[in-house]
C-alpha atoms as a PDB file:
ATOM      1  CA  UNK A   1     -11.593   1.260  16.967  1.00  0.00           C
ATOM      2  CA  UNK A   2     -10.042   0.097  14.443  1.00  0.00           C
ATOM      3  CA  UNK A   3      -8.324   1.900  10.938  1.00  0.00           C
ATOM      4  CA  UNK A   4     -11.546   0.433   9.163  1.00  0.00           C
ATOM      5  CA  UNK A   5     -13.612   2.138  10.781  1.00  0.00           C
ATOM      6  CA  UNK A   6     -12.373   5.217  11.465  1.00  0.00           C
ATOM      7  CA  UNK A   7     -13.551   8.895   9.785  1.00  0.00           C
ATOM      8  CA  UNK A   8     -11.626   8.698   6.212  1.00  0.00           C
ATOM      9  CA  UNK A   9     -12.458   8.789   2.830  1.00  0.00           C
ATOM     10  CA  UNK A  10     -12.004   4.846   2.779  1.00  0.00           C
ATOM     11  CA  UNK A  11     -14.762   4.398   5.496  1.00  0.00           C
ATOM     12  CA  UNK A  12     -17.150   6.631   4.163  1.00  0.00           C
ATOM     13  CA  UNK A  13     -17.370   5.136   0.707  1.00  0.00           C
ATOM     14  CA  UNK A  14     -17.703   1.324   2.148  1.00  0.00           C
ATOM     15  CA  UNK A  15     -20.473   2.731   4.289  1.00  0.00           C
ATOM     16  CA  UNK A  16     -21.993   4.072   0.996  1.00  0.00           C
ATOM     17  CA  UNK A  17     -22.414   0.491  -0.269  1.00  0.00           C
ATOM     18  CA  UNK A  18     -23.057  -1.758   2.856  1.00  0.00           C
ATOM     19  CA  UNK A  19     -24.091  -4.685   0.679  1.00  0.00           C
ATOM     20  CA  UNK A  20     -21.984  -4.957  -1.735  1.00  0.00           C
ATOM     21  CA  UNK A  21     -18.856  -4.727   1.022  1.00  0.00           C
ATOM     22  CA  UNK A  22     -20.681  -7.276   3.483  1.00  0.00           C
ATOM     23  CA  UNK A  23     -20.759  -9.849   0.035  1.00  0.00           C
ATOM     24  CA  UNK A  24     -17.115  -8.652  -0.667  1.00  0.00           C
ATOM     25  CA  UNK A  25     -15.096  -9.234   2.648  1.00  0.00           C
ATOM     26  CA  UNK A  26     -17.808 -11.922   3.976  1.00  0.00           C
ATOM     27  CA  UNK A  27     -18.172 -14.031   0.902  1.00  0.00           C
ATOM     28  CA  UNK A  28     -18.683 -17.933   0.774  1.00  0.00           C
ATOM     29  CA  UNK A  29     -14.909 -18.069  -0.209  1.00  0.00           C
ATOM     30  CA  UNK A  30     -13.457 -16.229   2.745  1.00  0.00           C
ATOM     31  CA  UNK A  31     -15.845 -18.098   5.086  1.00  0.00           C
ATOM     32  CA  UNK A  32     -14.958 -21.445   3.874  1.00  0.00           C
ATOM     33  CA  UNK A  33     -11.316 -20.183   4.036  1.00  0.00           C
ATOM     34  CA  UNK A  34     -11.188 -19.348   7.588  1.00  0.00           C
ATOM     35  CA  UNK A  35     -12.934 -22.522   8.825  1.00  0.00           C
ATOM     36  CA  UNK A  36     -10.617 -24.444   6.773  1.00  0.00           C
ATOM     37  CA  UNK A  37     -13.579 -26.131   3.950  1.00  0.00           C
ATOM     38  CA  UNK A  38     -12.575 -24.323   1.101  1.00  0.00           C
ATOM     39  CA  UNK A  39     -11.915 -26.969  -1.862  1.00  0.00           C
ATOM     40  CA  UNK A  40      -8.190 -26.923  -2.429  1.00  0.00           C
ATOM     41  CA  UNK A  41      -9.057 -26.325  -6.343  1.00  0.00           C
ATOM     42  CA  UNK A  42     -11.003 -23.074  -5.717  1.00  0.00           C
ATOM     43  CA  UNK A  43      -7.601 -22.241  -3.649  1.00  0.00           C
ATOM     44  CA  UNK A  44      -5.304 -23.023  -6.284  1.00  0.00           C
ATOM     45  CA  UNK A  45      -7.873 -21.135  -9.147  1.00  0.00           C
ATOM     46  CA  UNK A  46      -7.291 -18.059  -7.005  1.00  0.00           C
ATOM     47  CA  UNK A  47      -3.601 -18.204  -6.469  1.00  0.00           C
ATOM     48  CA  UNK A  48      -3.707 -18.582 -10.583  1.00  0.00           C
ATOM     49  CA  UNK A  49      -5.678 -15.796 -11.075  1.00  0.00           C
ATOM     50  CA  UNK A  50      -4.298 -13.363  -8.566  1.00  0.00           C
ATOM     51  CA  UNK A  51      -0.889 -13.708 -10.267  1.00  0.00           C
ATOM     52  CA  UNK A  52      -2.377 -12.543 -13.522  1.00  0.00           C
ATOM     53  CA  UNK A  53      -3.706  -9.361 -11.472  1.00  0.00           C
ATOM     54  CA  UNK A  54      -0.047  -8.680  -9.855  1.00  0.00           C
ATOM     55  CA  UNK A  55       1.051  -8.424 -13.268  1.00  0.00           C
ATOM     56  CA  UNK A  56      -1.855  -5.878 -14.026  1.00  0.00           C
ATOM     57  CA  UNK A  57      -1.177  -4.179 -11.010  1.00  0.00           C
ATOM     58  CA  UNK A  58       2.263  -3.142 -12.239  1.00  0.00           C
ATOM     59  CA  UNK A  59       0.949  -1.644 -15.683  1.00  0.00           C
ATOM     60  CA  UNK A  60      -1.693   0.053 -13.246  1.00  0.00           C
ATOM     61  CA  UNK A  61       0.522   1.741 -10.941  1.00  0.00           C
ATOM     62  CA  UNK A  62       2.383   2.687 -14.075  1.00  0.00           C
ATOM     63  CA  UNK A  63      -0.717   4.638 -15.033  1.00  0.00           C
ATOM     64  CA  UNK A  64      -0.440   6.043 -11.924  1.00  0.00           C
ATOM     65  CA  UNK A  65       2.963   7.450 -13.129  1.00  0.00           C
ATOM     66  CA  UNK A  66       1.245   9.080 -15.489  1.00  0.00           C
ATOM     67  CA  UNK A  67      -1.436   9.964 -13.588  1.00  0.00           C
ATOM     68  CA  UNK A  68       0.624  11.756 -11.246  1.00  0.00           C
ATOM     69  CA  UNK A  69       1.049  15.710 -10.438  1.00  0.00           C
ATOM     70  CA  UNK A  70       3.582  15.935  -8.431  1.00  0.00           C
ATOM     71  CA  UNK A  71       6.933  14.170  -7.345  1.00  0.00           C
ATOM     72  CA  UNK A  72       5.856  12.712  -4.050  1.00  0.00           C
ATOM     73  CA  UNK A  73       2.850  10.648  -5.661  1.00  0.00           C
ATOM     74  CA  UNK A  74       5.387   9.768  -8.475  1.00  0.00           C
ATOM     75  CA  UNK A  75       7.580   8.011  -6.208  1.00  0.00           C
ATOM     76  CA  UNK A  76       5.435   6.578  -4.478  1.00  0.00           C
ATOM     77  CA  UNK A  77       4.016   4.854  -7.380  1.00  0.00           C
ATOM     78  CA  UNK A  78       7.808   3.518  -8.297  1.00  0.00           C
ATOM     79  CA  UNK A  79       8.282   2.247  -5.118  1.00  0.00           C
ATOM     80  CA  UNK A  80       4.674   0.658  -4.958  1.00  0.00           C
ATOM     81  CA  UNK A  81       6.031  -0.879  -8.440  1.00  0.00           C
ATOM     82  CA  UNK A  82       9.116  -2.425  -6.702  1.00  0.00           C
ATOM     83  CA  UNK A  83       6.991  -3.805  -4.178  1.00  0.00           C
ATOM     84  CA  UNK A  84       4.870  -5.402  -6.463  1.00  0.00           C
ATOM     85  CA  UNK A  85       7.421  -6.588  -8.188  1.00  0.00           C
ATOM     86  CA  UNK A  86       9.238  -8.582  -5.297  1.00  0.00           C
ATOM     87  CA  UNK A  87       5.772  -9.541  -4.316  1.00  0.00           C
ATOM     88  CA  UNK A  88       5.263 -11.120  -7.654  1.00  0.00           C
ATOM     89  CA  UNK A  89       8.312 -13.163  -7.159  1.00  0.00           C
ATOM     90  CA  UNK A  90       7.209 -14.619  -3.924  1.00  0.00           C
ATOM     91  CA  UNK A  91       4.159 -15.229  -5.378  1.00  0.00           C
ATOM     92  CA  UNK A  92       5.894 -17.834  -7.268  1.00  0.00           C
ATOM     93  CA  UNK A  93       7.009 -19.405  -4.897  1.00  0.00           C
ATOM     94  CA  UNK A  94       3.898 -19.797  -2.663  1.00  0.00           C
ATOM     95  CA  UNK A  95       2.117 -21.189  -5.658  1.00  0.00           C
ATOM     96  CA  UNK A  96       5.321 -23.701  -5.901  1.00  0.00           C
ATOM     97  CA  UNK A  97       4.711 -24.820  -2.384  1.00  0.00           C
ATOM     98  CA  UNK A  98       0.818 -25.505  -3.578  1.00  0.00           C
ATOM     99  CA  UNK A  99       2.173 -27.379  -5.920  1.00  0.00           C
ATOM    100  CA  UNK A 100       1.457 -24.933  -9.057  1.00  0.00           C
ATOM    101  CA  UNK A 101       4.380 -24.891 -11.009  1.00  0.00           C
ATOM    102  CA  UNK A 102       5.733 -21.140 -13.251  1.00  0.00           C
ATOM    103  CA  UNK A 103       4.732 -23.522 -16.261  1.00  0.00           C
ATOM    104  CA  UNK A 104       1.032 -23.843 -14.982  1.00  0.00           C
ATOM    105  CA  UNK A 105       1.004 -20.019 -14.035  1.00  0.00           C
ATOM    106  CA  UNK A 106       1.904 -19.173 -17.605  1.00  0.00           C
ATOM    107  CA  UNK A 107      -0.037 -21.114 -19.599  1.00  0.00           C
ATOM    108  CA  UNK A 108      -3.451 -20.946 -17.591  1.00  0.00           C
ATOM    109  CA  UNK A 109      -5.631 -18.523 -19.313  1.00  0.00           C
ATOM    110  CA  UNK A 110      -6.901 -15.272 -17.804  1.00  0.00           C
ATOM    111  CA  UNK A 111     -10.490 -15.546 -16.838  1.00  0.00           C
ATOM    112  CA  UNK A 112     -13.527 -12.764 -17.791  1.00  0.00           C
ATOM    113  CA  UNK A 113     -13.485 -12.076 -13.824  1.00  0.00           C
ATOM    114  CA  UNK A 114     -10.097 -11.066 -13.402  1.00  0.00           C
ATOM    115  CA  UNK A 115      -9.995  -9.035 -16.751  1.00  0.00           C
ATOM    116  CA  UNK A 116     -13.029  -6.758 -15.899  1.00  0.00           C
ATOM    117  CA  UNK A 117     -11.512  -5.652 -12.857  1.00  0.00           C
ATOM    118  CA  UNK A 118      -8.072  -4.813 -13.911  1.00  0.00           C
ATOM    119  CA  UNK A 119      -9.676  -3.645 -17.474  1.00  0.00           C
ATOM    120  CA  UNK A 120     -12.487  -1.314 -14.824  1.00  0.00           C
ATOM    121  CA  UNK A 121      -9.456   0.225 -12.938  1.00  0.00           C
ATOM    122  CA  UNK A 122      -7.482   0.944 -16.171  1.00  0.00           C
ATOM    123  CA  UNK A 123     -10.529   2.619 -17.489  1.00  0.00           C
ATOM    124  CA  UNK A 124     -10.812   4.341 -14.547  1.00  0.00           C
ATOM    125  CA  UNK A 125      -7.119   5.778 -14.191  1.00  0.00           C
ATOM    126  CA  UNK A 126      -7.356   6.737 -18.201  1.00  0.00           C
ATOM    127  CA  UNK A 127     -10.495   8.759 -17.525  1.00  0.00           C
ATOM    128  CA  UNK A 128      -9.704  10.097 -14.512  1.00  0.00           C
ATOM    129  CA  UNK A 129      -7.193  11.418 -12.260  1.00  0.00           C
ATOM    130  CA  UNK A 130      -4.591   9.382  -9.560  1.00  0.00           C
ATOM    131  CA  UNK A 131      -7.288   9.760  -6.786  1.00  0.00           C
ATOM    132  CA  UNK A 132      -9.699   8.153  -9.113  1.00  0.00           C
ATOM    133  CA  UNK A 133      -7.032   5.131  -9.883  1.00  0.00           C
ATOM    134  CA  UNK A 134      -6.475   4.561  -6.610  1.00  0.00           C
ATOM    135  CA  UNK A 135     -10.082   4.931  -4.933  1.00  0.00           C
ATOM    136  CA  UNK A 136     -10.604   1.814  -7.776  1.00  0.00           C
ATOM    137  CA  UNK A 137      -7.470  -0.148  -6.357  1.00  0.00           C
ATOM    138  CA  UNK A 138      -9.324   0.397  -2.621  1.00  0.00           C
ATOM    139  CA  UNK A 139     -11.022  -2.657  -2.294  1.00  0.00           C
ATOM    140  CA  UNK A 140      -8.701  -4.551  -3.074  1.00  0.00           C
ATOM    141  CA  UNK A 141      -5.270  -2.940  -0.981  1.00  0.00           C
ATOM    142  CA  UNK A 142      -7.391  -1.856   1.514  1.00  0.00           C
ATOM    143  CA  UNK A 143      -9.830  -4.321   1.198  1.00  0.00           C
ATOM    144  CA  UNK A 144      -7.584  -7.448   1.660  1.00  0.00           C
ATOM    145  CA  UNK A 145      -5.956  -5.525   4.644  1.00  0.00           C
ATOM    146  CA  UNK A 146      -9.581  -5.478   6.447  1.00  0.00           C
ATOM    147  CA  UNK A 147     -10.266  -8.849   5.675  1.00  0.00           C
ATOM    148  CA  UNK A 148      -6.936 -10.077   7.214  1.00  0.00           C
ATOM    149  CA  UNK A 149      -7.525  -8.197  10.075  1.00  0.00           C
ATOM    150  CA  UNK A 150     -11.032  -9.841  10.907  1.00  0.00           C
ATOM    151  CA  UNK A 151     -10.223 -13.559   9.877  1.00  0.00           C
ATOM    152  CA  UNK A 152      -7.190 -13.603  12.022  1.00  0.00           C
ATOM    153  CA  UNK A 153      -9.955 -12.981  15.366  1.00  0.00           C
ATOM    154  CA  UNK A 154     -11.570 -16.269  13.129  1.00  0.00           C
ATOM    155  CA  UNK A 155      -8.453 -18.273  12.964  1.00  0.00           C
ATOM    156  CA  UNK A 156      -8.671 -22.054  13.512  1.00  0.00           C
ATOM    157  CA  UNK A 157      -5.610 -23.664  15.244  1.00  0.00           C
ATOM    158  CA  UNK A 158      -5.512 -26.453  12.258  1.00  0.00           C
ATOM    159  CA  UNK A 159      -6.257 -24.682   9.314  1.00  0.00           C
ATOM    160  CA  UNK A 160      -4.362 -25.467   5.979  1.00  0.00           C
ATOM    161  CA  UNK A 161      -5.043 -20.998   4.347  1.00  0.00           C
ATOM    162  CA  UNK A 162      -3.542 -20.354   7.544  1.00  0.00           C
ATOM    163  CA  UNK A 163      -0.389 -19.021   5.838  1.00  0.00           C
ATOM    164  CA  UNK A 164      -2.870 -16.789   3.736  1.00  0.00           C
ATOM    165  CA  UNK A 165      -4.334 -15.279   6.655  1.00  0.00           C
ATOM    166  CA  UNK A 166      -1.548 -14.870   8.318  1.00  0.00           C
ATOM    167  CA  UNK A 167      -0.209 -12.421   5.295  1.00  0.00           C
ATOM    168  CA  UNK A 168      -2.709 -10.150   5.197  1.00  0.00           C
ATOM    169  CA  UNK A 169      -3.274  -9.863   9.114  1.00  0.00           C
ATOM    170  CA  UNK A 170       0.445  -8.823   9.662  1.00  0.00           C
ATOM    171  CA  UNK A 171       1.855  -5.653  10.426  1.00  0.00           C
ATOM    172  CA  UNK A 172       3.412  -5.447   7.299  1.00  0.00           C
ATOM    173  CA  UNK A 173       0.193  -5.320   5.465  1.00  0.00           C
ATOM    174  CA  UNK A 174      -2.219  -3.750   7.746  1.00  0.00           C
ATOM    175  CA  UNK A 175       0.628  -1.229   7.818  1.00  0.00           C
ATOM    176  CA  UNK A 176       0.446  -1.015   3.554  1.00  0.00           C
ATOM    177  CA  UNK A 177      -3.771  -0.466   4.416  1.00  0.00           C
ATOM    178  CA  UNK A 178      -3.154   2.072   6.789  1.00  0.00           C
ATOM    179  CA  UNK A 179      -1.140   3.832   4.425  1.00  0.00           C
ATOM    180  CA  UNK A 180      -3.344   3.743   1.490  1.00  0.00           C
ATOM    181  CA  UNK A 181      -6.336   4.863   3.895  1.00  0.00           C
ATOM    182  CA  UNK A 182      -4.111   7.421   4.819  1.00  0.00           C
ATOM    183  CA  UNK A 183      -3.316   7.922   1.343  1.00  0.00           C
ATOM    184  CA  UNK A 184      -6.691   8.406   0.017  1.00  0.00           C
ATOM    185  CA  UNK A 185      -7.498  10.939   2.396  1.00  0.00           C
ATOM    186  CA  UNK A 186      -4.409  13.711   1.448  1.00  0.00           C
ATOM    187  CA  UNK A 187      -5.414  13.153  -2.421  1.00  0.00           C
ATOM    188  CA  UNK A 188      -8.797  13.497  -1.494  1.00  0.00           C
ATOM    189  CA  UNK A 189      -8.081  17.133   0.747  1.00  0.00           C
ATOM    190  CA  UNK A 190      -6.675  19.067  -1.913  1.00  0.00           C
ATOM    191  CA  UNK A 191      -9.772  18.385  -4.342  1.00  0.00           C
ATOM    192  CA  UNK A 192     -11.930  21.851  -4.555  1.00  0.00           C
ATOM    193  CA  UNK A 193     -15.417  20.589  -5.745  1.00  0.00           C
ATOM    194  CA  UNK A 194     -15.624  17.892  -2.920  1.00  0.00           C
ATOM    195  CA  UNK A 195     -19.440  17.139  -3.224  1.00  0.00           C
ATOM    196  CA  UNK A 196     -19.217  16.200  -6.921  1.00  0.00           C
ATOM    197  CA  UNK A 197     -15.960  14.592  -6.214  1.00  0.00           C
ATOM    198  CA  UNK A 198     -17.531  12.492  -3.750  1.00  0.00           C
ATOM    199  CA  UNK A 199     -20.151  11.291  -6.358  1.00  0.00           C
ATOM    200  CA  UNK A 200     -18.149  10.113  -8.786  1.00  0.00           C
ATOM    201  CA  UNK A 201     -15.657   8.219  -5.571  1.00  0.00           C
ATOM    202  CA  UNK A 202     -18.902   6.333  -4.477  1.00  0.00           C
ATOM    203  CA  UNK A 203     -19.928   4.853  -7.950  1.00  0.00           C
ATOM    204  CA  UNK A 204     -15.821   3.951  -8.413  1.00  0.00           C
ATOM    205  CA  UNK A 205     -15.985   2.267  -5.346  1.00  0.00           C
ATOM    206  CA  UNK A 206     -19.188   0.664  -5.153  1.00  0.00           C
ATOM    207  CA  UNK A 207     -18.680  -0.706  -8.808  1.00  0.00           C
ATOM    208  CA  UNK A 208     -14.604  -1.518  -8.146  1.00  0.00           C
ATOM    209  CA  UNK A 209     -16.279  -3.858  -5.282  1.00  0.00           C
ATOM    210  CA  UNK A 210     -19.106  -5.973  -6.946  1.00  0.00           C
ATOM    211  CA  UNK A 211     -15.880  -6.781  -9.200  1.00  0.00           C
ATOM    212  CA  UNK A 212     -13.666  -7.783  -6.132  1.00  0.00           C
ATOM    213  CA  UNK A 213     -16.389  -9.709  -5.315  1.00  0.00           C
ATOM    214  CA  UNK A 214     -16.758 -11.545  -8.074  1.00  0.00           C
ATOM    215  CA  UNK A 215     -13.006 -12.669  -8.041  1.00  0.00           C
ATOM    216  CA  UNK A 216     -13.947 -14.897  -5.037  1.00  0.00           C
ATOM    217  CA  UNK A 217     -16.805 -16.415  -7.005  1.00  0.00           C
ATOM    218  CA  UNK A 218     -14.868 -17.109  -9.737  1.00  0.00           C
ATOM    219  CA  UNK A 219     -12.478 -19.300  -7.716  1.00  0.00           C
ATOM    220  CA  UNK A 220     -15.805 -21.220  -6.342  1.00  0.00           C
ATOM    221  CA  UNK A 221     -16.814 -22.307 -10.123  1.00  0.00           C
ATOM    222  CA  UNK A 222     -16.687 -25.245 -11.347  1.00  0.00           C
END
């Protein structure tokens, strides 16, 4: 058994929307991805896009600052910062070795898909409270942990999104996921009301998915 399907908070709320997690981590994108047909241009409109939602991320987790009640999920909202940070940097330089330049990265506009899910979670975090923020950010930490984890069993010998894969199936992220799952579950044990709690978790999730999901289909347009 894996840490994606073991008894947390994490598993229980993709359980609670089967569909919309199968079109999430199984979508056309990720399966053209791993079998190595995936258009280089839907590649490259991705790697654009996902540096505009680093950069979100930051201002996020900065809400999570905010958001937070104590010193322990302070700092660990700095030091997720940091990591972003440094992650945004080498960002740069993958998209360099794809041959997207910092000048194409900064004058490419956002698109509508990548500003309703970094506009949902900020809505989310404003509204609610640090568990809320980060039960929104799931699907995607989480999320891209899980899918690393079952295209590496996928992984073609010649495949040019090896590199990709091979990101988000190493220990150093499925360690991050495991964290976060982890994570989830404290924030989650020291909320009284846990039935109405769970409620309002679902819709965050289920909702904070459909818009994961339609990240990869944005990268598939035309």
């Amino acid at each position: 058994m894996s840490i994606y399907d073991s008894k947390s908070l994490f598993c229980l709320l993709k359980k609670n929307c089967p569909k919309e997690w199968s079109n999430y981590t199984k979508h056309q994108f990720l399966v053209s991805l791993a079998n190595n047909t995936l258009p280089l241009k839907a590649f490259k409109k991705y790697l654009i896009q996902d540096y505009f939602f680093l950069i979100k991320f930051i201002k996020i987790l900065a809400l999570g600052c905010v958001k937070s009640q104590n010193n322990n999920d302070l700092m660990r909202c700095i030091d997720f910062i940091f990591a972003i940070k440094n992650e945004l940097k080498l960002h740069v330089l993958y998209c360099k070795k794809w041959k997207i330049s910092q000048k194409t990265l900064l004058k490419t506009p956002e698109l509508i898909e990548t500003k309703k899910y970094t506009n949902y979670v900020m809505a989310v975090g404003n509204k609610g409270d640090i568990l809320d923020l980060f039960t929104a950010l799931s699907p995607c930490i989480i999320g891209y942990g899980e899918i690393g984890y079952e295209l590496k069993k996928k992984k073609l010998h010649k495949n040019s999104y090896n590199s990709w894969i091979d990101t988000y199936a190493s220990k150093e992220y499925q360690d991050v996921a495991k964290e976060n799952i982890l994570y989830l579950d404290s924030l989650f044990s020291k909320i009284k009301n846990k039935k109405n709690k769970l409620k309002k978790l679902k819709k965050i999730f289920k909702k904070a998915t459909e818009l994961e999901s339609d990240f990869w289909s944005m990268s598939l347009k035309d």
